[in-house]
Protein backbone atom coordinates (compact mmCIF):
# COMPACT_ATOMS: atom_id res chain seq x y z
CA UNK A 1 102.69 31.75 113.32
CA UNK A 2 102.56 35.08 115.21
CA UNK A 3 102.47 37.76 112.90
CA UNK A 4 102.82 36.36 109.62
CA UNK A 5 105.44 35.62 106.96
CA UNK A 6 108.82 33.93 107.88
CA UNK A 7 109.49 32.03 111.15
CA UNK A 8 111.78 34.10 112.90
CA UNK A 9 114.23 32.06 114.15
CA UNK A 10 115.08 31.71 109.95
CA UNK A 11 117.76 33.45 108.11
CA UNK A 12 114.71 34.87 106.26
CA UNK A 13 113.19 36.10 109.73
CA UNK A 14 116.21 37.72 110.65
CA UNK A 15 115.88 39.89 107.32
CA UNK A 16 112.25 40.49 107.70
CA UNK A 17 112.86 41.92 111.18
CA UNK A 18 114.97 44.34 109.97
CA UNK A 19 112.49 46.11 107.43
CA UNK A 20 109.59 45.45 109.79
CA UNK A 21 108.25 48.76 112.04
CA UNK A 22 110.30 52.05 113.05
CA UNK A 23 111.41 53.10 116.18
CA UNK A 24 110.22 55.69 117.80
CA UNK A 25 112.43 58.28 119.73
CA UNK A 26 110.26 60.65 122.00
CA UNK A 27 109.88 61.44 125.33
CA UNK A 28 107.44 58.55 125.86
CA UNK A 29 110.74 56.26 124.53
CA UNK A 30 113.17 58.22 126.50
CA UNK A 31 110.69 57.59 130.11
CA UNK A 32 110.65 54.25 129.14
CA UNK A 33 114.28 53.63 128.61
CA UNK A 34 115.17 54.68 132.31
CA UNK A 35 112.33 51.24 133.15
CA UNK A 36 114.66 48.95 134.04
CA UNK A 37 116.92 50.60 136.40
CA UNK A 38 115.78 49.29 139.39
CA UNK A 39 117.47 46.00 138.16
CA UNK A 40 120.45 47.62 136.08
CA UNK A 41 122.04 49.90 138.79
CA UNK A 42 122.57 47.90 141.74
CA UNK A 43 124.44 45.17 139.62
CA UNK A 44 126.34 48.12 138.21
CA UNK A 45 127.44 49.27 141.07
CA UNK A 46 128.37 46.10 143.26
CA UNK A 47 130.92 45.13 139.76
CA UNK A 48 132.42 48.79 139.92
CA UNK A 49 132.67 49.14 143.92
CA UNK A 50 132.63 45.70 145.13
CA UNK A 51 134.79 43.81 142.48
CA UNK A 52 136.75 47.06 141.13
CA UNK A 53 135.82 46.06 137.37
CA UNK A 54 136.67 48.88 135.33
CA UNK A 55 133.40 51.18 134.76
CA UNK A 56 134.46 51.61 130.53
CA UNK A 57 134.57 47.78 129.56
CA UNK A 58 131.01 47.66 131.42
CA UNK A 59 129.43 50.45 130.38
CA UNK A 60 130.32 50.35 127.30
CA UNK A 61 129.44 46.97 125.89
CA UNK A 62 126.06 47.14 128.21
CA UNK A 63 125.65 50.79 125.86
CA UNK A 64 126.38 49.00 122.44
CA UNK A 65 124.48 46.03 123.12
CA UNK A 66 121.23 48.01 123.53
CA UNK A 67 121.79 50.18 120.31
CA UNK A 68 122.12 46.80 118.67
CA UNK A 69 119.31 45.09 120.63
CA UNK A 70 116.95 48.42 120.25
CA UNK A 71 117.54 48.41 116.45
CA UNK A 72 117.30 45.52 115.41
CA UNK A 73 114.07 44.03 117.07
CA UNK A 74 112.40 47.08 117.39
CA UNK A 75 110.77 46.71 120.38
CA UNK A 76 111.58 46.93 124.23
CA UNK A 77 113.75 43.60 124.38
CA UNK A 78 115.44 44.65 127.30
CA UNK A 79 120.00 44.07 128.21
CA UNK A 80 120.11 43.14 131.65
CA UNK A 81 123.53 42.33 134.09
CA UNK A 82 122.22 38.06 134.15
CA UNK A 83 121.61 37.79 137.98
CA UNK A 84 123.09 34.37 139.02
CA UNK A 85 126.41 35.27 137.80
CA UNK A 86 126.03 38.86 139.27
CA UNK A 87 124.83 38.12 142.94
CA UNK A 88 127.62 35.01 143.38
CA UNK A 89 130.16 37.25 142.00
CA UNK A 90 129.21 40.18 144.03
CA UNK A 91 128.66 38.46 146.82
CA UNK A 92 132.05 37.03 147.37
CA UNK A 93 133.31 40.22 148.29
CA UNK A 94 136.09 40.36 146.03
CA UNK A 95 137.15 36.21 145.41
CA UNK A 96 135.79 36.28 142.23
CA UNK A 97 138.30 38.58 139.19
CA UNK A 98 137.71 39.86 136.03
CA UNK A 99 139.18 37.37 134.40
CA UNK A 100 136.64 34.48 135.81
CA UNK A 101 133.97 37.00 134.95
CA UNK A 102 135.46 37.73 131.59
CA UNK A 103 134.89 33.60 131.34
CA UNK A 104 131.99 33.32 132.62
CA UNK A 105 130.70 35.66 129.71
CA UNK A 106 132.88 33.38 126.60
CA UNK A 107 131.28 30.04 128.21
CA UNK A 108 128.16 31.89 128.29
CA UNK A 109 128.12 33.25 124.88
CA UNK A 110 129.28 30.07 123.49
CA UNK A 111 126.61 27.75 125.13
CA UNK A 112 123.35 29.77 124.12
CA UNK A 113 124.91 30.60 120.57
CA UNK A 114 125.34 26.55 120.21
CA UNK A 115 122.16 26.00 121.65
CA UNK A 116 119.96 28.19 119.86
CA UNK A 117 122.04 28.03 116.11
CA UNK A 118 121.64 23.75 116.53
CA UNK A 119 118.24 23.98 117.60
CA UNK A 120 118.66 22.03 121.39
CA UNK A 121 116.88 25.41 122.81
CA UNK A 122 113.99 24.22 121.31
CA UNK A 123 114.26 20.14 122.44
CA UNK A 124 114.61 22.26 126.26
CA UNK A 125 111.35 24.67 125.47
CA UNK A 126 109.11 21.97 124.02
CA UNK A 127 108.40 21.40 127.80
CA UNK A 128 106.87 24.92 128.60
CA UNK A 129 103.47 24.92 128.76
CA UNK A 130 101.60 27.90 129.30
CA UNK A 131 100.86 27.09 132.91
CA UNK A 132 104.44 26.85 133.30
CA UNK A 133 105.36 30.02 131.23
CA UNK A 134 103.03 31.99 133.35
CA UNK A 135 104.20 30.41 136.73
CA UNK A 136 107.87 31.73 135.53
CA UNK A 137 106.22 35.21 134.63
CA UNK A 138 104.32 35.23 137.65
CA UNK A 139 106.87 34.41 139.80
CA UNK A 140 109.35 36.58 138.60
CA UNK A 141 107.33 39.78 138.78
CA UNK A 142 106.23 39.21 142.37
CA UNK A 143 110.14 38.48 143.61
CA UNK A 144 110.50 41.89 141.60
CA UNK A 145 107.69 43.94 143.58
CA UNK A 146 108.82 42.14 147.16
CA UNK A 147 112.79 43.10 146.24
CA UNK A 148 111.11 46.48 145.27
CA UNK A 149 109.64 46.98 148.81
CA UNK A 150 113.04 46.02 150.61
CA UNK A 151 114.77 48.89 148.54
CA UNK A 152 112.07 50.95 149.39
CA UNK A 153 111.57 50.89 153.31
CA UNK A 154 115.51 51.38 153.43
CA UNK A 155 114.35 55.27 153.62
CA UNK A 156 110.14 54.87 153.71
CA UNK A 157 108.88 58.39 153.56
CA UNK A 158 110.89 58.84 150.39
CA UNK A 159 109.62 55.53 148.67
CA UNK A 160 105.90 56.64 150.14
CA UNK A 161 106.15 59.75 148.25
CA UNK A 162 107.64 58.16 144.84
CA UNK A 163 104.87 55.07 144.81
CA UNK A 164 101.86 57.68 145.20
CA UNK A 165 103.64 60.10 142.63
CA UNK A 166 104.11 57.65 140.41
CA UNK A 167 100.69 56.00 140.60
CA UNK A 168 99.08 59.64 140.14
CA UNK A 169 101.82 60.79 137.17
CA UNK A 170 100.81 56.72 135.56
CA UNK A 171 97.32 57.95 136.24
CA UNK A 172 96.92 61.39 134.61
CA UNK A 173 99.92 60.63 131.91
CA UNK A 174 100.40 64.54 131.17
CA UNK A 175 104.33 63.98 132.63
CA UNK A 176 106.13 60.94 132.16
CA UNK A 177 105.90 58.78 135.42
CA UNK A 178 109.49 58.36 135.31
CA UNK A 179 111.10 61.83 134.43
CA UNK A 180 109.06 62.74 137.86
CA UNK A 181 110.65 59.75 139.66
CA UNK A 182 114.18 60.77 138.65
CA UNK A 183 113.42 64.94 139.21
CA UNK A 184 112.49 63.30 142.62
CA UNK A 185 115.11 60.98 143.35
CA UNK A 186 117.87 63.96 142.01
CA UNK A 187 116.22 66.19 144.58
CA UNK A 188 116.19 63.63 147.71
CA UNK A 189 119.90 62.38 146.62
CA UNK A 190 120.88 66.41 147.37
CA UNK A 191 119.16 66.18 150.58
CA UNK A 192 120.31 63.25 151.48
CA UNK A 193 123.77 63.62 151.46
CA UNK A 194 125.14 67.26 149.81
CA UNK A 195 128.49 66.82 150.17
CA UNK A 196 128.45 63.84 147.52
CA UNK A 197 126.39 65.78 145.02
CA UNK A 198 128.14 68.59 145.25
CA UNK A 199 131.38 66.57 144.30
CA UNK A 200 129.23 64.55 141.72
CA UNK A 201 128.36 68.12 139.64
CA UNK A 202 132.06 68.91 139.64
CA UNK A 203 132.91 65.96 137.63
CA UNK A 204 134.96 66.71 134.63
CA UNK A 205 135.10 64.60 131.24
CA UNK A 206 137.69 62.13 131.02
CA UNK A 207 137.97 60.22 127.81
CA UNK A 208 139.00 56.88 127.06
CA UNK A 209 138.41 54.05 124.74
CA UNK A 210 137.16 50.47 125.66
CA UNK A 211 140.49 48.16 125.79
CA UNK A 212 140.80 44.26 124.90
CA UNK A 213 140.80 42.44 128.65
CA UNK A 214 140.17 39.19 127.26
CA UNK A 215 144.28 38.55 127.26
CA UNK A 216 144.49 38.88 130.92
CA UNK A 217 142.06 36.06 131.40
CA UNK A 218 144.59 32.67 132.06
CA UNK A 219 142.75 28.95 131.84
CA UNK A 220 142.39 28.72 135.29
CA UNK A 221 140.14 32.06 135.66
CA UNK A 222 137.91 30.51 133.02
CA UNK A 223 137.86 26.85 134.15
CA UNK A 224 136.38 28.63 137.79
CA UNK A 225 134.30 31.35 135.87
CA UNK A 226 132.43 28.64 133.99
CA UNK A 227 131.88 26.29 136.78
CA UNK A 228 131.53 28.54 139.33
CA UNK A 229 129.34 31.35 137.63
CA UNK A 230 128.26 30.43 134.47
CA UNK A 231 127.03 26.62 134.66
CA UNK A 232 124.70 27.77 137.88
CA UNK A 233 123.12 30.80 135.65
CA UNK A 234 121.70 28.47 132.41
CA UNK A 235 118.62 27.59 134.07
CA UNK A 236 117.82 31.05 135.21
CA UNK A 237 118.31 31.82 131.74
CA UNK A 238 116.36 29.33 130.29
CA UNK A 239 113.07 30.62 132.38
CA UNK A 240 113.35 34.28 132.39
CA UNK A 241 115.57 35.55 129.47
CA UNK A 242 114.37 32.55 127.14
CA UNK A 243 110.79 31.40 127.57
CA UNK A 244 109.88 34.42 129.44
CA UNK A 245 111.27 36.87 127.61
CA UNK A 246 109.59 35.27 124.08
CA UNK A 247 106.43 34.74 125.84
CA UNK A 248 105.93 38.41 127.04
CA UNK A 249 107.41 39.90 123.89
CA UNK A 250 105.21 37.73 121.59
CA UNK A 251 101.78 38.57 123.97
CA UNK A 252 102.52 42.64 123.61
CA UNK A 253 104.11 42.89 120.43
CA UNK A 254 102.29 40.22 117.92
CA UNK A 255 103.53 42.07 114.79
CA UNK A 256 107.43 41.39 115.87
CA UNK A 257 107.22 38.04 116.90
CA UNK A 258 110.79 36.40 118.58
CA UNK A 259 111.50 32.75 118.65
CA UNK A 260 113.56 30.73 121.41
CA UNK A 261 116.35 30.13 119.31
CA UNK A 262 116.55 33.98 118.58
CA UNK A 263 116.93 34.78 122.06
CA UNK A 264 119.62 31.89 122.66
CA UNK A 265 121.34 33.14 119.49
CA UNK A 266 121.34 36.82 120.07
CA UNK A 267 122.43 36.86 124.11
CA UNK A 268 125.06 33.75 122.42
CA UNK A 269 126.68 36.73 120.27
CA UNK A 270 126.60 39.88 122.79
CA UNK A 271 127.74 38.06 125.37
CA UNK A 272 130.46 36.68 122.55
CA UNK A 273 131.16 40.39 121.75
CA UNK A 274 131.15 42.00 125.02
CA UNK A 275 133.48 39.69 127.17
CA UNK A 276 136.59 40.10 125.49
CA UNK A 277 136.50 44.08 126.38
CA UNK A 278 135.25 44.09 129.89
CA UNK A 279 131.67 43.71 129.14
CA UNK A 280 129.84 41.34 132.23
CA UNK A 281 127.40 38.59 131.40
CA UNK A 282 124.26 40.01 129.92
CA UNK A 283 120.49 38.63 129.16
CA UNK A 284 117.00 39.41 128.13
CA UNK A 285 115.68 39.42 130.97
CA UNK A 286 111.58 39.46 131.20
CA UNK A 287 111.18 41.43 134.12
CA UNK A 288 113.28 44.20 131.78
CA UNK A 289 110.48 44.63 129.31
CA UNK A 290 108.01 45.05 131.62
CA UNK A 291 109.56 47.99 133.12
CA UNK A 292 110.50 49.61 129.95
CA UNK A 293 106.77 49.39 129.16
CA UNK A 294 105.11 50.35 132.21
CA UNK A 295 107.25 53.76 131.81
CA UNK A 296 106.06 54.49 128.33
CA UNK A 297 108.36 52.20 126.23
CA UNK A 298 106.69 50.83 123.17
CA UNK A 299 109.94 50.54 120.65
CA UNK A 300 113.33 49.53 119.97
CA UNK A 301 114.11 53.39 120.58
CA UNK A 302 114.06 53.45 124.08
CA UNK A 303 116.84 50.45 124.26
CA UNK A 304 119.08 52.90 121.56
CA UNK A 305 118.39 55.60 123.81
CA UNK A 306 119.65 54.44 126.68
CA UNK A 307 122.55 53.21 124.77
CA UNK A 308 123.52 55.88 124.10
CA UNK A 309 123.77 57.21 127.37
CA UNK A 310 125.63 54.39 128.69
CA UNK A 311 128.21 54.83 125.87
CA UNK A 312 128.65 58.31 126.36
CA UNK A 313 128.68 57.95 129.93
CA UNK A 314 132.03 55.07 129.77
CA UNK A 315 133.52 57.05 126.97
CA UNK A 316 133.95 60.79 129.00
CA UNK A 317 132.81 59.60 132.56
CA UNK A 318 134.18 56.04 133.03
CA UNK A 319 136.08 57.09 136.24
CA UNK A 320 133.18 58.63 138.05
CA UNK A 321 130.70 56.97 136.62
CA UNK A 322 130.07 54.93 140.35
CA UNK A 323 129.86 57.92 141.74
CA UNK A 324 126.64 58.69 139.69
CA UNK A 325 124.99 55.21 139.95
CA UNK A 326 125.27 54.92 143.76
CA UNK A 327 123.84 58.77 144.54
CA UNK A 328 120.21 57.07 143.57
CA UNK A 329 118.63 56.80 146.04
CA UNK A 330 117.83 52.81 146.72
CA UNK A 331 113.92 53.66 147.88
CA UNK A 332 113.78 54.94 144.01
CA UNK A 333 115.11 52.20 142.56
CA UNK A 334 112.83 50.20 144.47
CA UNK A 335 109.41 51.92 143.68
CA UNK A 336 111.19 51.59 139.51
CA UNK A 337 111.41 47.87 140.02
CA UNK A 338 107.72 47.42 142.18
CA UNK A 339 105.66 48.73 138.83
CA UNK A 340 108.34 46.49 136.58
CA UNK A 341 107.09 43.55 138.79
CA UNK A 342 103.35 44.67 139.02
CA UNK A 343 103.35 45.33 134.82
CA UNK A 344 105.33 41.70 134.66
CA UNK A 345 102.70 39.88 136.91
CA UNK A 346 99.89 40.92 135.29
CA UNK A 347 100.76 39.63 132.14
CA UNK A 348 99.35 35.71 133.54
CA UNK A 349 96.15 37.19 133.70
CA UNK A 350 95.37 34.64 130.63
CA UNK A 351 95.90 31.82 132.30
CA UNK A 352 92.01 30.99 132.59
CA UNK A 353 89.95 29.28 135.33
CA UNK A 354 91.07 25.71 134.74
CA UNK A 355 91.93 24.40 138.25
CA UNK A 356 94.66 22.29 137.56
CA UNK A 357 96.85 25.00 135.11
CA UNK A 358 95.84 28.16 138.26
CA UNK A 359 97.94 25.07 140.86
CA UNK A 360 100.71 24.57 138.42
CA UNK A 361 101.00 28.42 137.34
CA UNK A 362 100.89 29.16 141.63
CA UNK A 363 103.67 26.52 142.67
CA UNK A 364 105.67 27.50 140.14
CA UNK A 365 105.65 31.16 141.14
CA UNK A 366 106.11 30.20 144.19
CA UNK A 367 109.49 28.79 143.53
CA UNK A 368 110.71 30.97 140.57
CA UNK A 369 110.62 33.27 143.40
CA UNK A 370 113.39 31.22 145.35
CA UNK A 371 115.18 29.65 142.14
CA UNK A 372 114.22 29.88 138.38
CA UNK A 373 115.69 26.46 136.84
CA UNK A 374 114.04 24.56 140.46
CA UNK A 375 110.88 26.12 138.91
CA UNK A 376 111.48 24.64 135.41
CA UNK A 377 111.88 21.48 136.69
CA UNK A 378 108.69 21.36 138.96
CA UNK A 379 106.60 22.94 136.78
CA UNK A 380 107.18 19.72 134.26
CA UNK A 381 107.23 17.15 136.59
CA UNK A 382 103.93 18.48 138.67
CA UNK A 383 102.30 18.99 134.65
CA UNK A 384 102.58 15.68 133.43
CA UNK A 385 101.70 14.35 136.78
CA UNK A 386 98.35 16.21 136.82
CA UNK A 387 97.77 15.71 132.78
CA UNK A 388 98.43 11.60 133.48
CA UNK A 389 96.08 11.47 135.95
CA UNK A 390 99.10 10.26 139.00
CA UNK A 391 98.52 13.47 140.90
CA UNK A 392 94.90 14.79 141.46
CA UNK A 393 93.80 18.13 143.23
């Protein structure tokens, strides 16, 4: 085992992570923290503006749940919006409520806390071989640097300028890559349109607490929240925020090894916890940790850093909060999610020069770029093929 002493998807693991390694809470963590907003804002912001979810509920649990997530595995396991639930519910343009997204997160919770405390999630992972692990990987970090490029040719001299600063600050290390990112993105986001930052600065605190939504869910909001956004997100989660997400923790952090059941287990209970008071559907997803890294993350510390900010933010600034997220600019965004692909893609570099594992890692990049669970399923069936001898290439 990875890292020595007890398995940890045990009780005993769970223990041993707690005493094992400290964060670290510098400027290096704090950088590194602001890594996965290229994926975190956008989803954000089509909730607030598109659905009207209330800003506290979201914030808030998506705040606590990294404080949690930051100290207990002590590493940059990131809390991401899950994607398949996001872009259906965001893309209806309003069908879907809060109460079928408030399901969606119970059915959610309940399934991968089942799964991983009875063990299925590893009869459903015995199937992912590394060819298939890195196809996943692979795949997921080049739809991140080609989603990356859209964002940023929405205004191209400003994502020209933030690529080749960022390359130079990622080069020469003696700022941050990302506090020069954001200084730059602040500074375009004035330019761009004045009037809105001007009204953004005179925001004033307005505090409230996090309230229980979970009542105003009826049975039929959950009946359509599961079917319709919940069952279609499990095998996106089983690739990216399962087997990913172990795979590219386990490869950069040896010493704080996670299991599949661990993963299941924990995004089971926050998802558990965070429903009931507004929080949306959440995951570890892979493509998180790589942009927490790439910007200088190396411990739990950045995720409790960032938690902070996001429970700060819902507690005093809940009702202007979209106001902040959306004067980003999007080319930003996109040159913050183009390194999180690049550090994410590079991690299949181990795949080695054995023809047939390179075909099955490349097809099933090819369609985790299009649909993560299709990949799963073609990356078994094309394996065993080749390993059997029924396919040749």
């Amino acid at each position: 085992m990875v890292g020595g002493g007890a398995p940890p998807g045990t009780v005993a693991g769970w223990r041993r992570r707690w005493r094992a390694g400290r964060n670290r809470y510098d400027s290096a963590e704090l950088a590194g923290a602001f890594g996965d907003l290229g994926t975190l804002i956008p989803f954000v912001v089509g909730y607030i503006v598109v659905l009207e979810v209330d800003p506290l509920g979201v914030l808030f649990m998506f705040g606590l749940s990294e404080i949690l997530v930051g100290l207990y595995y002590r590493t940059p396991i990131p809390v991401q919006p899950m994607k398949a639930i996001g872009g259906v519910a965001i893309a209806s343009g309003g069908a879907v409520t809060a109460g079928m997204i408030c399901g969606a997160g119970l059915f959610t919770g309940l399934f991968w806390l089942l799964a991983g405390s009875t063990r299925i999630v590893e009869v459903l992972t015995r199937f992912a071989t590394r060819p298939l692990i890195r196809g996943i990987v692979l795949g997921l970090g080049l739809r991140f640097m080609t989603e990356g490029i859209e964002m940023m040719v929405t205004t191209p001299w400003l994502g020209g300028v933030g690529l080749v600063l960022t390359f130079l600050l990622l080069t020469y290390r003696r700022i941050p890559a990302m506090f020069g990112l954001l200084v730059v993105g602040a500074v375009a986001a004035y330019f761009l349109d004045p009037n809105q930052a001007r009204q953004l600065l005179s925001v004033a605190p307005d505090f409230r607490l996090p309230e229980l939504t979970v009542a105003r869910m009826n049975w039929h909001e959950f009946v359509a929240g599961t079917l319709l956004l919940a069952i279609p997100q499990l095998p996106v989660t089983m690739g990216n925020a399962i087997i990913a997400i172990r795979a590219e923790n386990n490869e950069l952090f040896p010493d704080h090894p996670v299991s599949d059941r661990l993963m299941a287990v924990s995004q089971g209970l926050m998802n558990l916890v965070a429903a009931p008071f507004g929080g949306i559907p959440m995951c570890h997803g892979a493509g998180g940790m790589a942009g927490h890294v790439r910007f200088g993350a190396r411990t739990g510390g950045s995720l409790v850093m960032l938690g902070v900010i996001l429970v700060l933010l819902a507690l005093f600034f809940s009702n202007s909060v979209g106001l902040l997220f959306q004067i980003l600019p999007a080319a930003v965004l996109g040159v913050i999610l183009f390194f999180a692909g690049a550090e994410l893609a590079l991690t299949t570099r181990d795949i080695g020069t054995r023809k047939e594992d390179v075909y099955v890692m490349l097809v099933v990049a090819g369609f985790a770029m299009w649909n993560m669970g299709a990949a799963f399923v073609v990356g078994i069936i094309l394996y065993e093929a080749l390993q059997r001898r029924w396919l040749s290439i």
